[in-house]
Protein backbone atom coordinates (compact mmCIF):
# COMPACT_ATOMS: atom_id res chain seq x y z
CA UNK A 1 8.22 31.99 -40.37
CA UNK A 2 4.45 30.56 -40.10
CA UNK A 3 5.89 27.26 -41.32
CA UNK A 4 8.31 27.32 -38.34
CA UNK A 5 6.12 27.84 -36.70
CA UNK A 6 3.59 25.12 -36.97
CA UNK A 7 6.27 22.76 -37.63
CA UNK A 8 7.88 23.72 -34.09
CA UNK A 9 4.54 23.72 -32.41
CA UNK A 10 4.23 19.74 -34.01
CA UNK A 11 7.09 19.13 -32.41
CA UNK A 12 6.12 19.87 -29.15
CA UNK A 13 2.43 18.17 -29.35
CA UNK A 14 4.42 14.98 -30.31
CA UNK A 15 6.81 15.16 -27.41
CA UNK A 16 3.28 15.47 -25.06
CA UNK A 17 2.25 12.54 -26.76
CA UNK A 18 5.32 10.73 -26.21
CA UNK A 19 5.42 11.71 -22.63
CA UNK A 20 1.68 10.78 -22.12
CA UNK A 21 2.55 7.21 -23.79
CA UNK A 22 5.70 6.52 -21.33
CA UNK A 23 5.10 8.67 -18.10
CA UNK A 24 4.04 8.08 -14.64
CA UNK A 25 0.16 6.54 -14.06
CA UNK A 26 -1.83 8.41 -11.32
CA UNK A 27 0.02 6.10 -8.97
CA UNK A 28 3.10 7.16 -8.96
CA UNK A 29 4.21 4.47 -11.18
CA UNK A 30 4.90 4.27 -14.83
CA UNK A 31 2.32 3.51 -17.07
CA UNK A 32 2.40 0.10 -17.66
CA UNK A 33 3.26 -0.79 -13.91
CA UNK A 34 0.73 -1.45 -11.17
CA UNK A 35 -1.83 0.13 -9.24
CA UNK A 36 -0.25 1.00 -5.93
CA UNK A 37 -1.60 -0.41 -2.58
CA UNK A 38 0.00 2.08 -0.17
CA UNK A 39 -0.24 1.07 3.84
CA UNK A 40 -0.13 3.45 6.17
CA UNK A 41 2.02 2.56 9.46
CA UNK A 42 3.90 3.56 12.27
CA UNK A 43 7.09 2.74 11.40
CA UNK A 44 8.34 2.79 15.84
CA UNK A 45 5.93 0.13 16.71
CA UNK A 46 7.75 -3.06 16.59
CA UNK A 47 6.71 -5.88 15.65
CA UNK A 48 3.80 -4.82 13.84
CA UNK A 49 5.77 -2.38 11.42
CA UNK A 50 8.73 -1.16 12.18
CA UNK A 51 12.62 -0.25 10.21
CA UNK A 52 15.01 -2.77 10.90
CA UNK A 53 18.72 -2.48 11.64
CA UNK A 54 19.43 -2.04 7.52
CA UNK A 55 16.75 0.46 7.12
CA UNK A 56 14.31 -1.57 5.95
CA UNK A 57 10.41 -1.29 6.75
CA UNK A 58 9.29 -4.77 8.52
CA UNK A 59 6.81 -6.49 10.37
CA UNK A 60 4.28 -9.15 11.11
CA UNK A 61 1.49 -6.98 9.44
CA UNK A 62 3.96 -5.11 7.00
CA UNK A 63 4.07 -8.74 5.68
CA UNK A 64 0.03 -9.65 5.37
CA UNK A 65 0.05 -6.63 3.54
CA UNK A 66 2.57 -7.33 1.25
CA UNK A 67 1.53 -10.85 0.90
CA UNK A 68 -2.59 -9.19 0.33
CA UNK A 69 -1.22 -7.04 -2.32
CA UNK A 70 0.34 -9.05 -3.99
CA UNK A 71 -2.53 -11.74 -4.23
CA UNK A 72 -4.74 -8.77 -5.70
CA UNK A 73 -2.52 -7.47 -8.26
CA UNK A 74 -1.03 -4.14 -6.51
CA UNK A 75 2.23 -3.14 -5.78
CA UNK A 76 2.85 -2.84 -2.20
CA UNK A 77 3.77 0.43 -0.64
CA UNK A 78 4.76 0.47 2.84
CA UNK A 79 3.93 4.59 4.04
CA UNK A 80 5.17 5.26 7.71
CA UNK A 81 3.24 8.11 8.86
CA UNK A 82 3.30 10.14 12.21
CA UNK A 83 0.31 8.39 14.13
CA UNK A 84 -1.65 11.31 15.56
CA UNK A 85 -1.88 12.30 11.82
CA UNK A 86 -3.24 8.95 10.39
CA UNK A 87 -6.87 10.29 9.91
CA UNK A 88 -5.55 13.11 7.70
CA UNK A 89 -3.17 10.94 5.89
CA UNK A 90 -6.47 8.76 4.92
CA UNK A 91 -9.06 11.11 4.32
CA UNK A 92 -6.04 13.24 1.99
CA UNK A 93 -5.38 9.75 -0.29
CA UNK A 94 -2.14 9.50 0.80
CA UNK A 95 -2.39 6.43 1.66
CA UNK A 96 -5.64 3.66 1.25
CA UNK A 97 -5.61 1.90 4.67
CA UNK A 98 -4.15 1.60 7.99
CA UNK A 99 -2.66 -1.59 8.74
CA UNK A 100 -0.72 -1.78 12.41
CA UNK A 101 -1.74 -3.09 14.80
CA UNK A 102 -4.98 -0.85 14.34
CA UNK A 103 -7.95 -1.20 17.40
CA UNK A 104 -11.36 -1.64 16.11
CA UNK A 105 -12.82 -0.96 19.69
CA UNK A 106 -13.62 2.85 20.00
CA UNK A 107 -13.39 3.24 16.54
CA UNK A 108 -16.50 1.33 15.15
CA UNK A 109 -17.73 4.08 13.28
CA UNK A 110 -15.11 5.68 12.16
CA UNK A 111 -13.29 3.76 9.42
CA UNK A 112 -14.04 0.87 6.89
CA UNK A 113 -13.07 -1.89 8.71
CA UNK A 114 -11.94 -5.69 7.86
CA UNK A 115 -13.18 -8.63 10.05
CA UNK A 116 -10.87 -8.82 13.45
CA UNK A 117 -7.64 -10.22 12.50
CA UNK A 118 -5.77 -10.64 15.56
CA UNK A 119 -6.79 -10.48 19.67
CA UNK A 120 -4.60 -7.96 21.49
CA UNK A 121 -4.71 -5.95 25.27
CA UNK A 122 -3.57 -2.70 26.86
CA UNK A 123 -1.16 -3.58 29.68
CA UNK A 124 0.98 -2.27 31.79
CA UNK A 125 4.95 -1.76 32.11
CA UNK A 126 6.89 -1.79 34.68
CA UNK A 127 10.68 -2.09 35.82
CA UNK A 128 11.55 -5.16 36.63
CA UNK A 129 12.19 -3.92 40.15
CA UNK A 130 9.17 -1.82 40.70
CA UNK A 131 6.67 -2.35 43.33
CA UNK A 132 3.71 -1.44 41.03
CA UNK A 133 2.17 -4.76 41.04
CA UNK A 134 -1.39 -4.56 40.44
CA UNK A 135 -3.08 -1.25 38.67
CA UNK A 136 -3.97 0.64 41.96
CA UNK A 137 0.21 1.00 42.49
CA UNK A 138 -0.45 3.27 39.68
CA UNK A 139 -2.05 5.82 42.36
CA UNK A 140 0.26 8.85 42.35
CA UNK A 141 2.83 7.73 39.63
CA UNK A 142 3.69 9.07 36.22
CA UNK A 143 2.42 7.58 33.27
CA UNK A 144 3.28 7.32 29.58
CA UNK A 145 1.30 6.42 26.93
CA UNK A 146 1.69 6.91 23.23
CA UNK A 147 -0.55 9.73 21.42
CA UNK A 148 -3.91 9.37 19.87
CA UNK A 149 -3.36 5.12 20.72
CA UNK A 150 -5.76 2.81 21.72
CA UNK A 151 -3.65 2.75 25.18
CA UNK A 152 -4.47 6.53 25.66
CA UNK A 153 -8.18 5.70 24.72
CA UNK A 154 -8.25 2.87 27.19
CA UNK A 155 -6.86 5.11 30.13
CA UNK A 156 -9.57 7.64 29.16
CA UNK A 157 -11.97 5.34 29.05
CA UNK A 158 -11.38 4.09 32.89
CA UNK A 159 -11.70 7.83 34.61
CA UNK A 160 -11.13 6.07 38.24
CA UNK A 161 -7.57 4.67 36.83
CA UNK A 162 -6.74 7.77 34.99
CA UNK A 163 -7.74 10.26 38.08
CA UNK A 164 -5.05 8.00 40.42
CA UNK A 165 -2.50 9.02 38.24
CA UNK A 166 -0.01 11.91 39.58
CA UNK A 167 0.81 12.49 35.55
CA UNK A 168 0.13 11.39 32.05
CA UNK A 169 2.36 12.05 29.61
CA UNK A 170 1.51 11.61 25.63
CA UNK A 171 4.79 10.18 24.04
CA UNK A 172 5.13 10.64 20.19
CA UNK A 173 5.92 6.67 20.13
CA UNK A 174 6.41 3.44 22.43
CA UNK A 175 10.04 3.51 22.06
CA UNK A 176 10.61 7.18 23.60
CA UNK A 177 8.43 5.63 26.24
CA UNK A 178 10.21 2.83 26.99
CA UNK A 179 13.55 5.05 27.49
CA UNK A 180 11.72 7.31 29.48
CA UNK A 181 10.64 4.09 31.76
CA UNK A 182 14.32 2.63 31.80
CA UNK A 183 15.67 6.19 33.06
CA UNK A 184 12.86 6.12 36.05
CA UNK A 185 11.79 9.36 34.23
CA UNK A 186 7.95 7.73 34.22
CA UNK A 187 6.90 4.80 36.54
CA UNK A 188 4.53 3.30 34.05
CA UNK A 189 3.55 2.85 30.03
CA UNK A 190 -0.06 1.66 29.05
CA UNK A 191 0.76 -0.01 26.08
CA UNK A 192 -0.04 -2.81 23.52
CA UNK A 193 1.00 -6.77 24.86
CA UNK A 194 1.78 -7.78 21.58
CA UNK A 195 4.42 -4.95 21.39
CA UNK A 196 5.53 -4.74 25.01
CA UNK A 197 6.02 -8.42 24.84
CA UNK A 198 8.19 -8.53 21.66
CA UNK A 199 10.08 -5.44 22.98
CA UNK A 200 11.09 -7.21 26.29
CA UNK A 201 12.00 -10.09 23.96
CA UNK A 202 14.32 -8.97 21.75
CA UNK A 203 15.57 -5.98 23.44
CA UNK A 204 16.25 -7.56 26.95
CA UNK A 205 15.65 -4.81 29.00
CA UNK A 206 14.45 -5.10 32.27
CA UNK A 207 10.57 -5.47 32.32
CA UNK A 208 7.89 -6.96 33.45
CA UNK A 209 4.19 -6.81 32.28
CA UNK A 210 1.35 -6.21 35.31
CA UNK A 211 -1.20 -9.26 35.18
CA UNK A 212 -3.92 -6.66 35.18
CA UNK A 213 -4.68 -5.26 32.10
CA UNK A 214 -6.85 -1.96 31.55
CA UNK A 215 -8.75 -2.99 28.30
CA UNK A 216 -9.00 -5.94 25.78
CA UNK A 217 -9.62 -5.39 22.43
CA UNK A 218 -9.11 -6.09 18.34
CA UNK A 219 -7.05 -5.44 15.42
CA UNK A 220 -8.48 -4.97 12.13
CA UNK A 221 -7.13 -2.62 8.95
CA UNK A 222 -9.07 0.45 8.45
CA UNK A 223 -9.93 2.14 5.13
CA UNK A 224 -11.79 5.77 4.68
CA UNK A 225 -15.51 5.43 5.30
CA UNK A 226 -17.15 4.94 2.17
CA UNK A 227 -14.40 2.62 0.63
CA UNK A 228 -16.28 -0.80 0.90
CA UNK A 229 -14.58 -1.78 -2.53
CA UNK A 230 -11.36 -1.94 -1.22
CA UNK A 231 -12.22 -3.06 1.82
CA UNK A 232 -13.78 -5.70 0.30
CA UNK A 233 -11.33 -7.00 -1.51
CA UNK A 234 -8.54 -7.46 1.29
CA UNK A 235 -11.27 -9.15 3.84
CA UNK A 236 -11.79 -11.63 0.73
CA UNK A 237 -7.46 -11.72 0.43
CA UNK A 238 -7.16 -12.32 4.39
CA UNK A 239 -9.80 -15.30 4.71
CA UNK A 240 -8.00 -16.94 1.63
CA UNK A 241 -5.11 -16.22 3.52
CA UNK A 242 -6.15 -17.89 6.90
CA UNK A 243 -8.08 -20.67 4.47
CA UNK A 244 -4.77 -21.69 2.84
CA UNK A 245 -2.20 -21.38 5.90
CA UNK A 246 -0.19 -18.42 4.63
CA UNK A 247 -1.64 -16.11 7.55
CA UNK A 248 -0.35 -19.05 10.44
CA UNK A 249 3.04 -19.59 8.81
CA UNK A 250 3.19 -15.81 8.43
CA UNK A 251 2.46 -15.39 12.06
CA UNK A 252 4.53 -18.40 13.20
CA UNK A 253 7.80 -16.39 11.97
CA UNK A 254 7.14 -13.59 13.85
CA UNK A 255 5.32 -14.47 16.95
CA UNK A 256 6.60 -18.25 16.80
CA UNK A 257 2.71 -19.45 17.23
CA UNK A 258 -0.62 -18.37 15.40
CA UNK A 259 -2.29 -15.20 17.28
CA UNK A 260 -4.22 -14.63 14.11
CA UNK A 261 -8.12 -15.39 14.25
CA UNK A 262 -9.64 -14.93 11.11
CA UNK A 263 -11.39 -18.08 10.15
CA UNK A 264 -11.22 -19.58 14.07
């Protein structure tokens, strides 16, 4: 029986070792695969990162990232997360960055940040039809604005705007927004250009963009204070990027000119 025993309890300490030798790396990934370069994004905020009509995640800075991580060795995970949750997601691990359309302004001190990558305002949305043409129209009318956003920040951060406002209302993304704004449910959305512009683009519905905007401001990625290293390496990976071209012709297929600034 002893002999049984030991020889079953050999057994099993090879079959560990086996499984050590061939299982998955701390990653996710198996053991001789790569270290994983996961991007946090929010995956209704088109055409920074969004999923396309085959259920695929896309976007102009879904594919920097992909093009970054793949210059320094990682394999590329694209992570939609809910965007009111992103500073949890980072500070958990979940993911190592945030990279979409992600304003610097405000938020100096409270991520890692790369240089500026890309210029960007709030603005404001309007039916076509609407006679909100400047932003004291706004007086009285109800507002949308996506949570936790930079558009939200930049309507608290002009009190005299906000307190004209007969409502605000916190969407959970720009698309219920713009739904809400196409069934006259709100008058308004502060939201990004970049994204209001490529919306009315592609989509065709019936908008216009106020000349008056309410803020200007930068996109950069953002990493969990404290993780210079990594940081590091993809502000090296982005000027090599701009440096060699791949950043224009990267921008040229999405936005059909370069809005990128790194390097300029």
């Amino acid at each position: 029986m002893k002999k049984i025993v030991a020889i079953a309890l050999a057994s099993v300490m090879m079959l560990g070792l086996f499984s050590s030798c061939s299982g998955k790396d701390s990653n996710g990934g198996n053991g001789d695969s790569k270290k994983e370069f996961v991007v946090g994004f929010d995956a209704d905020f088109p055409p920074m990162g969004f999923k396309d009509d085959s259920g695929n995640y896309v976007g102009f800075d879904l594919d920097l990232a992909k093009e970054a991580a793949e210059r320094m060795g990682l394999e590329f995970v694209a992570q939609p997360i809910n965007w009111d949750s992103k500073d949890q997601e980072l500070s958990s691990g979940n993911i190592d960055c945030i990279w979409n359309g992600f304003t610097i302004s405000g938020r100096e001190d409270k991520y890692a940040w790369t240089d500026a990558y890309m210029e960007n305002k709030q603005v404001v949305v309007v039916n076509s039809d609407s006679d909100i043409s400047k932003l004291t129209d706004l007086a009285g009318k109800t507002v949308a604005v996506q949570k936790d956003s930079s558009g939200l920040a930049a309507v608290n951060d002009n009190a005299e705007l906000k307190d004209s406002f007969g409502s605000l209302l916190e969407e959970d993304n720009y698309l219920n927004a713009m739904m809400e704004l196409e069934s006259g449910a709100v008058d308004a959305i502060v939201m990004d250009e970049i994204v209001a512009r490529y919306q009315i683009q592609t989509s065709g519905k019936n908008f216009k963009i106020l000349d008056e905007s309410v803020a200007s401001e930068t996109y950069g990625v953002g990493f969990e204070l404290g993780n210079t290293e990594l940081r590091d390496q993809v502000q090296k990976t982005l000027e090599d990027m701009a440096s060699d071209g791949t950043m224009t012709k990267i921008s040229n297929e999405w936005f059909g000119t370069d809005v990128t600034i790194i390097g300029k």
